[in-house]
PDB file of N, CA and C in Angstrom:
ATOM      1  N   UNK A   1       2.478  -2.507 -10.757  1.00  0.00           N
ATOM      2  CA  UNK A   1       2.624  -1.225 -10.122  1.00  0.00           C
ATOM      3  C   UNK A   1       3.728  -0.453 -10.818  1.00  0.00           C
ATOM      4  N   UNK A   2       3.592   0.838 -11.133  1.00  0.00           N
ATOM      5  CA  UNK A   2       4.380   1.448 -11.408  1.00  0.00           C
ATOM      6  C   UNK A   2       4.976   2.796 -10.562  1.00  0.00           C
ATOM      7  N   UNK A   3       6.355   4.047 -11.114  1.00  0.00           N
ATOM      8  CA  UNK A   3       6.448   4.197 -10.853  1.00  0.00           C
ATOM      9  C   UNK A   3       6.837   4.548  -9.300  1.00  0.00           C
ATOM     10  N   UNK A   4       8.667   4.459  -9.129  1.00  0.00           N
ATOM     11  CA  UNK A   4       8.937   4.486  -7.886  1.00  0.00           C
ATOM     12  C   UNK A   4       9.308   6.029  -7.616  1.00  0.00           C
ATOM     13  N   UNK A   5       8.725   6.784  -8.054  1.00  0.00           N
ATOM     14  CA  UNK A   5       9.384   8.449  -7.456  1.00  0.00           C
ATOM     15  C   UNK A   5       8.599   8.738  -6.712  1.00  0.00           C
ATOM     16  N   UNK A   6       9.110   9.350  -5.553  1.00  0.00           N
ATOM     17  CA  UNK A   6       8.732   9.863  -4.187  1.00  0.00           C
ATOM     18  C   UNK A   6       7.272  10.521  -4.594  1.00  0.00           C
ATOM     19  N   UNK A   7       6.395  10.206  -3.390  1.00  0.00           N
ATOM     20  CA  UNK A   7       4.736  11.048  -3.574  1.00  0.00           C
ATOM     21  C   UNK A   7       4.701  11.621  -2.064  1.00  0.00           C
ATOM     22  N   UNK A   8       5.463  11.377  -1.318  1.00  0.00           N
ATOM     23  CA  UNK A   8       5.894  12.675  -0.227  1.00  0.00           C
ATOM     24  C   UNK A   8       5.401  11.550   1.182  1.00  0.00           C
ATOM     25  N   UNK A   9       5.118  12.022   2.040  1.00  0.00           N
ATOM     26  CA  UNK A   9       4.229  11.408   3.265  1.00  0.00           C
ATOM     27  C   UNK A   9       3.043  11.515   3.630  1.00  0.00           C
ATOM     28  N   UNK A  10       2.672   9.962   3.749  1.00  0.00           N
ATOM     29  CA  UNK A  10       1.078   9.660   3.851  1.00  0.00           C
ATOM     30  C   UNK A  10       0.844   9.059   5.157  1.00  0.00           C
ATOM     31  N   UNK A  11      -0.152   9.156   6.112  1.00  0.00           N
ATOM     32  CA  UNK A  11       0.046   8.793   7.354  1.00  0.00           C
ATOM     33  C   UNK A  11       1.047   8.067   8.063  1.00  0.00           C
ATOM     34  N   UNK A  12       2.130   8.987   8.314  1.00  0.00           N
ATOM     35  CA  UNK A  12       2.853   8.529   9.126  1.00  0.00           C
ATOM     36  C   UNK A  12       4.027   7.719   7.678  1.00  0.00           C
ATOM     37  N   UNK A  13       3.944   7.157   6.915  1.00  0.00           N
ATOM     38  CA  UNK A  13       4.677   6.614   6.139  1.00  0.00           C
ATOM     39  C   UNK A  13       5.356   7.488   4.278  1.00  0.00           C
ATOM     40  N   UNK A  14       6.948   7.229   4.516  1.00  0.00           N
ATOM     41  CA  UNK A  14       7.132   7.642   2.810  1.00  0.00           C
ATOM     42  C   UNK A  14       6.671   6.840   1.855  1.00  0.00           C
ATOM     43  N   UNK A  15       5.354   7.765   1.179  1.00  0.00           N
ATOM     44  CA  UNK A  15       4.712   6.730  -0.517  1.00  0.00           C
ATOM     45  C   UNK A  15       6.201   7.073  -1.387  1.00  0.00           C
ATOM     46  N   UNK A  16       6.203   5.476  -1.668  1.00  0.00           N
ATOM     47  CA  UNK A  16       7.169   5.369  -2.753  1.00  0.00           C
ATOM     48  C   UNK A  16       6.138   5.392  -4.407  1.00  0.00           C
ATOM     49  N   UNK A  17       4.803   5.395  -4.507  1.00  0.00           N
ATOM     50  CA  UNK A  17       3.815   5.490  -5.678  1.00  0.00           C
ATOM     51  C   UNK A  17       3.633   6.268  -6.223  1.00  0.00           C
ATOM     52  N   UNK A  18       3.359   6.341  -7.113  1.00  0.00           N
ATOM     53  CA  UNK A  18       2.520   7.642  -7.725  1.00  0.00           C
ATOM     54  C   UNK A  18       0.908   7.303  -8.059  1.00  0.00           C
ATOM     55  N   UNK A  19       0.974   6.034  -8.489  1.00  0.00           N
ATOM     56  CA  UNK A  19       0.208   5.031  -9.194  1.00  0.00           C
ATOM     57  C   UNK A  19       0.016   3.281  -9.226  1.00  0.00           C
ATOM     58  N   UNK A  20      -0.933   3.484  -9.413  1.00  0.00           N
ATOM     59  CA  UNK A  20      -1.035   1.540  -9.016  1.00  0.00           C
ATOM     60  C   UNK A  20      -1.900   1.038 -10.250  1.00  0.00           C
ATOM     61  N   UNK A  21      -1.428   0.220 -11.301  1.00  0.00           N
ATOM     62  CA  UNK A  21      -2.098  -0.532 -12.373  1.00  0.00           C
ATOM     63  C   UNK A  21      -2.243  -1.513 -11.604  1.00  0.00           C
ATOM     64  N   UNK A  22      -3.929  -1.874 -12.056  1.00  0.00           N
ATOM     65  CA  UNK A  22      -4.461  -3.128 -12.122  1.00  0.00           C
ATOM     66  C   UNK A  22      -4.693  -3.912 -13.177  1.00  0.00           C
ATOM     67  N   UNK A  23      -4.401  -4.970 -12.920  1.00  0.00           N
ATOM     68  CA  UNK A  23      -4.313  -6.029 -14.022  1.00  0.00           C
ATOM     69  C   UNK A  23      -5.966  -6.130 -14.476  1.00  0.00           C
ATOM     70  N   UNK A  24      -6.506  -6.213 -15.586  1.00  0.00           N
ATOM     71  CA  UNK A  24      -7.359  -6.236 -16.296  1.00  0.00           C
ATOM     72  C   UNK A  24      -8.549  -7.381 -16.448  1.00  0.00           C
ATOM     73  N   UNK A  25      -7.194  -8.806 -15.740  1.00  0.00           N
ATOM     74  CA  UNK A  25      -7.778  -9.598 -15.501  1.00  0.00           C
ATOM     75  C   UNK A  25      -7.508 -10.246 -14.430  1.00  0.00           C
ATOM     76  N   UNK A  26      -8.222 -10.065 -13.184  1.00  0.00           N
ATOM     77  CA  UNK A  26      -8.126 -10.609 -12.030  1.00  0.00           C
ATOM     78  C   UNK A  26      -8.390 -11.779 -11.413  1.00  0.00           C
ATOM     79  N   UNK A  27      -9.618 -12.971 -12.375  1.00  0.00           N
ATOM     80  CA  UNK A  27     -10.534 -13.716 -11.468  1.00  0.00           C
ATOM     81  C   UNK A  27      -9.061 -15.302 -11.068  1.00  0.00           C
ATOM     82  N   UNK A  28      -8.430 -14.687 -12.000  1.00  0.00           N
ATOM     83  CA  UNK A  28      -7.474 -15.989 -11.739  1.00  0.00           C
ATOM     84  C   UNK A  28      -6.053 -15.704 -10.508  1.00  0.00           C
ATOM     85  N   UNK A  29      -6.414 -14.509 -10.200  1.00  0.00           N
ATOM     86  CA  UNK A  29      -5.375 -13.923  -9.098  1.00  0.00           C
ATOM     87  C   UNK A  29      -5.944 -14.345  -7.702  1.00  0.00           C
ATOM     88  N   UNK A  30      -4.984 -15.396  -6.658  1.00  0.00           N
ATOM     89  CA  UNK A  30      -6.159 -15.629  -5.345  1.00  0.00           C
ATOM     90  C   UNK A  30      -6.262 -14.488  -5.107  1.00  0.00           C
ATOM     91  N   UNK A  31      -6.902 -14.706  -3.671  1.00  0.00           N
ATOM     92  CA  UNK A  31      -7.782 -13.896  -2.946  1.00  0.00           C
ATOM     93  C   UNK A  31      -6.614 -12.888  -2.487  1.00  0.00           C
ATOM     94  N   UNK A  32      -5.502 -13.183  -1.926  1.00  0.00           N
ATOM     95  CA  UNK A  32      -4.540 -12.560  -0.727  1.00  0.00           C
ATOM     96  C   UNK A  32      -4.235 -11.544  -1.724  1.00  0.00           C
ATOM     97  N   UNK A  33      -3.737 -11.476  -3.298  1.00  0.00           N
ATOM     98  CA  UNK A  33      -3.086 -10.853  -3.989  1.00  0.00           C
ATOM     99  C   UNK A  33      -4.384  -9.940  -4.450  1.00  0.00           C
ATOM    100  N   UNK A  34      -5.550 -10.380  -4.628  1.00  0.00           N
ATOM    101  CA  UNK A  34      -6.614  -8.977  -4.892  1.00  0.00           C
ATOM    102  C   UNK A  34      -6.686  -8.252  -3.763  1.00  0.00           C
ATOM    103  N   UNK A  35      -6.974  -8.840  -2.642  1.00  0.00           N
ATOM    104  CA  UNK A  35      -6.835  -8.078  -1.764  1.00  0.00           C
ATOM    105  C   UNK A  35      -5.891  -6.833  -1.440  1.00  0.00           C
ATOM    106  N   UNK A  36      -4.769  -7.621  -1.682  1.00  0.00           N
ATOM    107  CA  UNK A  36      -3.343  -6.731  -1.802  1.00  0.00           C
ATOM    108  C   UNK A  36      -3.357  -5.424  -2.676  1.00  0.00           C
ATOM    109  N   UNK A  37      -3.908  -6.254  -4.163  1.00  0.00           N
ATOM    110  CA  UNK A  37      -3.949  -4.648  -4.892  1.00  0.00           C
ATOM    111  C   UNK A  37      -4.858  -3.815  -4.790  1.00  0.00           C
ATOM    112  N   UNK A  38      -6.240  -4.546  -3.869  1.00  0.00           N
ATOM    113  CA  UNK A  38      -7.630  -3.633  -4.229  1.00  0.00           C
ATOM    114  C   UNK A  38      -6.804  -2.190  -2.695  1.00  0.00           C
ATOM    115  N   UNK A  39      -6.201  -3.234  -1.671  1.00  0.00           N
ATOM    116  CA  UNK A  39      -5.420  -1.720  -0.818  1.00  0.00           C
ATOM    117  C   UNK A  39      -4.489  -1.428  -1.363  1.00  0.00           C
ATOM    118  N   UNK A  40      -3.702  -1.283  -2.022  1.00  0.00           N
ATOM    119  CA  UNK A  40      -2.659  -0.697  -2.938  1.00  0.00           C
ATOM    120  C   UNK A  40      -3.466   0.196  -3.490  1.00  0.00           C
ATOM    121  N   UNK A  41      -4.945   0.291  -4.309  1.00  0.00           N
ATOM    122  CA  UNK A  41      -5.582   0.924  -5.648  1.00  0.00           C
ATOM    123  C   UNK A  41      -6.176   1.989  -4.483  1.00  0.00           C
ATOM    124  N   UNK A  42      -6.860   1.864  -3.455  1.00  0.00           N
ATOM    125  CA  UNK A  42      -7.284   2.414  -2.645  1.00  0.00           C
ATOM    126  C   UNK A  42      -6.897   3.705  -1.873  1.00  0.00           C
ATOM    127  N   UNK A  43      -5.382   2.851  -1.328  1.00  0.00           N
ATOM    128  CA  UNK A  43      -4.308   4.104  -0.846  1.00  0.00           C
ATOM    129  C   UNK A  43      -3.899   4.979  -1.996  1.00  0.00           C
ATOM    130  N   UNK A  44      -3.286   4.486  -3.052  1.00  0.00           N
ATOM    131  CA  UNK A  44      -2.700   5.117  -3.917  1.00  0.00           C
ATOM    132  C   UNK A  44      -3.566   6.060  -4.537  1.00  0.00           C
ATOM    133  N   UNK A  45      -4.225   5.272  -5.889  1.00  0.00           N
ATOM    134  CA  UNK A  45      -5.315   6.153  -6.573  1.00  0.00           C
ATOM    135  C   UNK A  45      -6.532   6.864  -6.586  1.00  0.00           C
ATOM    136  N   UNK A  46      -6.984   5.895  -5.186  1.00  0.00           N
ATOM    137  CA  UNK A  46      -7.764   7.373  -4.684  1.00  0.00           C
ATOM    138  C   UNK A  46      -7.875   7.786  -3.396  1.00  0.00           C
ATOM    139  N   UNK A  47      -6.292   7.866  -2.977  1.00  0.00           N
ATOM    140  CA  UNK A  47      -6.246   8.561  -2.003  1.00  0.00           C
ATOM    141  C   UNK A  47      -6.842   8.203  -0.655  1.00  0.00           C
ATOM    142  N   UNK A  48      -7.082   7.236  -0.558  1.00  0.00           N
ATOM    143  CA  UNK A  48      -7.829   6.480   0.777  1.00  0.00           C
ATOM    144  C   UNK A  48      -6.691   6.760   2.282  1.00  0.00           C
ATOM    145  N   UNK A  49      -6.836   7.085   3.044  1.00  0.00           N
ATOM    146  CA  UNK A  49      -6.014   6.836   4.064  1.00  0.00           C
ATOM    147  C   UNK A  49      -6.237   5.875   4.606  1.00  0.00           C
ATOM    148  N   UNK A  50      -5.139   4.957   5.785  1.00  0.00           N
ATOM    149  CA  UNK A  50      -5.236   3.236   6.289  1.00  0.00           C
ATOM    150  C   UNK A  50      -6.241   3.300   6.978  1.00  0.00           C
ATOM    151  N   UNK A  51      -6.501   4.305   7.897  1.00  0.00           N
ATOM    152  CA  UNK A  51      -7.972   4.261   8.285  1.00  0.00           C
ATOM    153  C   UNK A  51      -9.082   4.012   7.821  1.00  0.00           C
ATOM    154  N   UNK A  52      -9.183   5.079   6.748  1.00  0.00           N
ATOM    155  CA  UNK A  52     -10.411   4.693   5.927  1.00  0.00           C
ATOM    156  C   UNK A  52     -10.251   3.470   5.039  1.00  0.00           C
ATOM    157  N   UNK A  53      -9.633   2.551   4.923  1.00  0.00           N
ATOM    158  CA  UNK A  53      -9.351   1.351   4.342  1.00  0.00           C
ATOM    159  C   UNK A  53      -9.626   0.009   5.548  1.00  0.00           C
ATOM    160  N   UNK A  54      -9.192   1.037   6.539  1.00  0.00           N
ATOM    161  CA  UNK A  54      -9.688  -0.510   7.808  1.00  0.00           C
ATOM    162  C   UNK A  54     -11.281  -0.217   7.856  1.00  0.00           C
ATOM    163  N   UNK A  55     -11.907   0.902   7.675  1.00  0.00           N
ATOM    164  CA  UNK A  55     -13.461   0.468   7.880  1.00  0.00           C
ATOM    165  C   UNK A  55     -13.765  -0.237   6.808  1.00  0.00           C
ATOM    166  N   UNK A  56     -13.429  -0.870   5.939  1.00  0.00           N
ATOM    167  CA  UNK A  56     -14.011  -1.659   4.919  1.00  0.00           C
ATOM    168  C   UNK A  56     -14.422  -2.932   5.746  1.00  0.00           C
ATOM    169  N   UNK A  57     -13.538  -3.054   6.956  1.00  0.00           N
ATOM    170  CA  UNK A  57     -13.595  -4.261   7.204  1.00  0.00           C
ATOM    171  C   UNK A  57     -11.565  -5.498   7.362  1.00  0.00           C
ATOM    172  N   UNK A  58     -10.577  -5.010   6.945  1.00  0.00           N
ATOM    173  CA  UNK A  58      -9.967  -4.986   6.947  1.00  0.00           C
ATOM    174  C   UNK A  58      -9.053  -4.353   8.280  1.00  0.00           C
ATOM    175  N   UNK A  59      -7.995  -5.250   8.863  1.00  0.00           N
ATOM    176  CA  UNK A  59      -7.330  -4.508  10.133  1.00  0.00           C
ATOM    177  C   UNK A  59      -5.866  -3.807   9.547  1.00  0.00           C
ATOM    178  N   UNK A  60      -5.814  -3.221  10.852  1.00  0.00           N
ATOM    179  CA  UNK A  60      -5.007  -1.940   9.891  1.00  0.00           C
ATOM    180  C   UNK A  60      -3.521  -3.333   9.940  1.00  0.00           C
ATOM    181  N   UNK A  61      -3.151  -3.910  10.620  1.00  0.00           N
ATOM    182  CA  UNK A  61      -1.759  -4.612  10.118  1.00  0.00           C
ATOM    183  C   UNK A  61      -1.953  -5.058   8.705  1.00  0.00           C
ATOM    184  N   UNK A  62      -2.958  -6.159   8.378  1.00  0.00           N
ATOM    185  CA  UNK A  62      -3.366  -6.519   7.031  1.00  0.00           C
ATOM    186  C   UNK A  62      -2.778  -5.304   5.819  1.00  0.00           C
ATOM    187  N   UNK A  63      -3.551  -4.051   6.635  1.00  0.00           N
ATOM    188  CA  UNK A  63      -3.423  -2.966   5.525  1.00  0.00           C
ATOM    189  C   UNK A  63      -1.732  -2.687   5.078  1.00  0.00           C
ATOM    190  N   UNK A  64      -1.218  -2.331   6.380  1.00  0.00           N
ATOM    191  CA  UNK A  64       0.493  -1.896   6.406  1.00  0.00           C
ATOM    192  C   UNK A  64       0.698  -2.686   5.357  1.00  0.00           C
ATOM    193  N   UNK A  65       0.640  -4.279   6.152  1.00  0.00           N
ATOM    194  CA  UNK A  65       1.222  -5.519   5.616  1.00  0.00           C
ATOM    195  C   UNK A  65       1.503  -5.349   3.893  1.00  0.00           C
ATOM    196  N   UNK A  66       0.370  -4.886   3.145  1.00  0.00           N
ATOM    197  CA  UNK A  66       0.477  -4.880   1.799  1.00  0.00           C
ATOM    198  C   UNK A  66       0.890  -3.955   1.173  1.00  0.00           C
ATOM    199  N   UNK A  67       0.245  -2.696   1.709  1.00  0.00           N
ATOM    200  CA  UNK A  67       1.293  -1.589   1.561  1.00  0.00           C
ATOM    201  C   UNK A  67       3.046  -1.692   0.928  1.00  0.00           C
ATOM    202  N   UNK A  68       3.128  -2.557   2.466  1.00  0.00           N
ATOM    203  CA  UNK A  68       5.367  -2.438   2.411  1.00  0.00           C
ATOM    204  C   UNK A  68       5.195  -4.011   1.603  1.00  0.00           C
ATOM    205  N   UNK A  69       4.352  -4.671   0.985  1.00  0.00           N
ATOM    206  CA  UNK A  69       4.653  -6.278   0.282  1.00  0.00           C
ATOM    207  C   UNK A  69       4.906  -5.602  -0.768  1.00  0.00           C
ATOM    208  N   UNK A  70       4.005  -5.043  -1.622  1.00  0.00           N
ATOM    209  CA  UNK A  70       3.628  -3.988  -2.518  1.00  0.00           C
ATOM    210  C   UNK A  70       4.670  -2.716  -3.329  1.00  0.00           C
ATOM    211  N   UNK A  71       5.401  -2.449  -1.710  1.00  0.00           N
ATOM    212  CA  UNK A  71       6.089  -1.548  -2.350  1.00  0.00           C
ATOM    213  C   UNK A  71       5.850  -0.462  -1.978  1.00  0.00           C
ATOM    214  N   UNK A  72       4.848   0.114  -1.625  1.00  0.00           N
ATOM    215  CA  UNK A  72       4.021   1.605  -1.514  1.00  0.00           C
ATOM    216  C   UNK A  72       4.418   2.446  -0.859  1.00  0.00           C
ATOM    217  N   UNK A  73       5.019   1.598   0.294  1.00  0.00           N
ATOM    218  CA  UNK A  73       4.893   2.657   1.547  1.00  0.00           C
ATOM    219  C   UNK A  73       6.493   1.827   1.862  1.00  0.00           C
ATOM    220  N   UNK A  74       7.327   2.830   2.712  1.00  0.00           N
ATOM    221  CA  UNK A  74       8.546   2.862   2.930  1.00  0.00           C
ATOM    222  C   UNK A  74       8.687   1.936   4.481  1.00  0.00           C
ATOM    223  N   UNK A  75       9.310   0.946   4.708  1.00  0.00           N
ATOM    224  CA  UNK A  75       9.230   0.307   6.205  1.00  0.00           C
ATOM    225  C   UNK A  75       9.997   1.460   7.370  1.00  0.00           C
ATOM    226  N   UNK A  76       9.247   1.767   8.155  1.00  0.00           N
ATOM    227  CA  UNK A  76       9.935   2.737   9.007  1.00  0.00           C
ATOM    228  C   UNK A  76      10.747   2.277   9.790  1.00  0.00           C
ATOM    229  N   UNK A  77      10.568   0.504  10.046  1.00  0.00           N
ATOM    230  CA  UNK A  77      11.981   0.391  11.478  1.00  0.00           C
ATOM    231  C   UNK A  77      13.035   0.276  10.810  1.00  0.00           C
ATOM    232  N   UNK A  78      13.218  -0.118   9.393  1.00  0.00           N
ATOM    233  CA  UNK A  78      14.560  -0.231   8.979  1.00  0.00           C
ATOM    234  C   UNK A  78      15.082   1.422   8.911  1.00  0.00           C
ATOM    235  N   UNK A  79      14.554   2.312   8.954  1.00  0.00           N
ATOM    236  CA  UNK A  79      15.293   3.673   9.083  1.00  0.00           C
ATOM    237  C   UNK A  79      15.631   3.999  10.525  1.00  0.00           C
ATOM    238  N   UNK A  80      14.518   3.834  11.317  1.00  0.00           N
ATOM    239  CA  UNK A  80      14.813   3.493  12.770  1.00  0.00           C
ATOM    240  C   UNK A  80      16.161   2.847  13.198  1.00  0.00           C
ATOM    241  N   UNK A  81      16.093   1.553  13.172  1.00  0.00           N
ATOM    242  CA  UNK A  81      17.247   0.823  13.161  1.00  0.00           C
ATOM    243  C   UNK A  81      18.739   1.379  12.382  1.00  0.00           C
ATOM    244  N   UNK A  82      18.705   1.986  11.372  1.00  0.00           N
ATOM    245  CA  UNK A  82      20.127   2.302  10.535  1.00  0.00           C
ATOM    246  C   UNK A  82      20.554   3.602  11.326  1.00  0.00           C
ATOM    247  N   UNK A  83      19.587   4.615  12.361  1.00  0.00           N
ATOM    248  CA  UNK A  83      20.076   5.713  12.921  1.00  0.00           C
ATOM    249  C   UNK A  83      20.488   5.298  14.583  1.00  0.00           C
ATOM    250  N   UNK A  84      20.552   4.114  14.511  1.00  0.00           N
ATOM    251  CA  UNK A  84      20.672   3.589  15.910  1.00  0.00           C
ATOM    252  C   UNK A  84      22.581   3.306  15.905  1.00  0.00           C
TER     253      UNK A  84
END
């Protein structure tokens, strides 16, 4: 994954992306980590919102989940929490 400069707010969350490279060669990556990038490639590059990523079949925690593993998306309780 590249690029960490701000891409503004995407449902409800700050994208830290601009862009998401995929590795070229995947079949040796398990399952959890394709998964991970195919919603990373989804949100990011084309713009998918978590919604439209949970009708694939996918629940939206799964989705968050990889999102903030990833990098993508900014964790909101730790900003929560630091204004407390």
């Amino acid at each position: 994954m590249t690029d960490k400069s701000s891409n503004g707010v995407r449902d409800g969350f700050n994208v830290r992306q601009t862009r998401v490279e995929l590795p070229l060669e995947n079949t040796n990556l398990d399952s959890e980590l394709q998964t991970d990038l195919l919603i990373c490639h989804l949100f990011v590059n084309d713009g998918r919102s978590i919604g439209d990523i949970t009708r694939l079949g996918l629940d939206n925690q799964t989705v968050v989940r990889a999102l903030l593993k990833r990098g993508i998306i900014l964790d909101r309780r730790k900003s929560a929490r630091a204004n407390l």
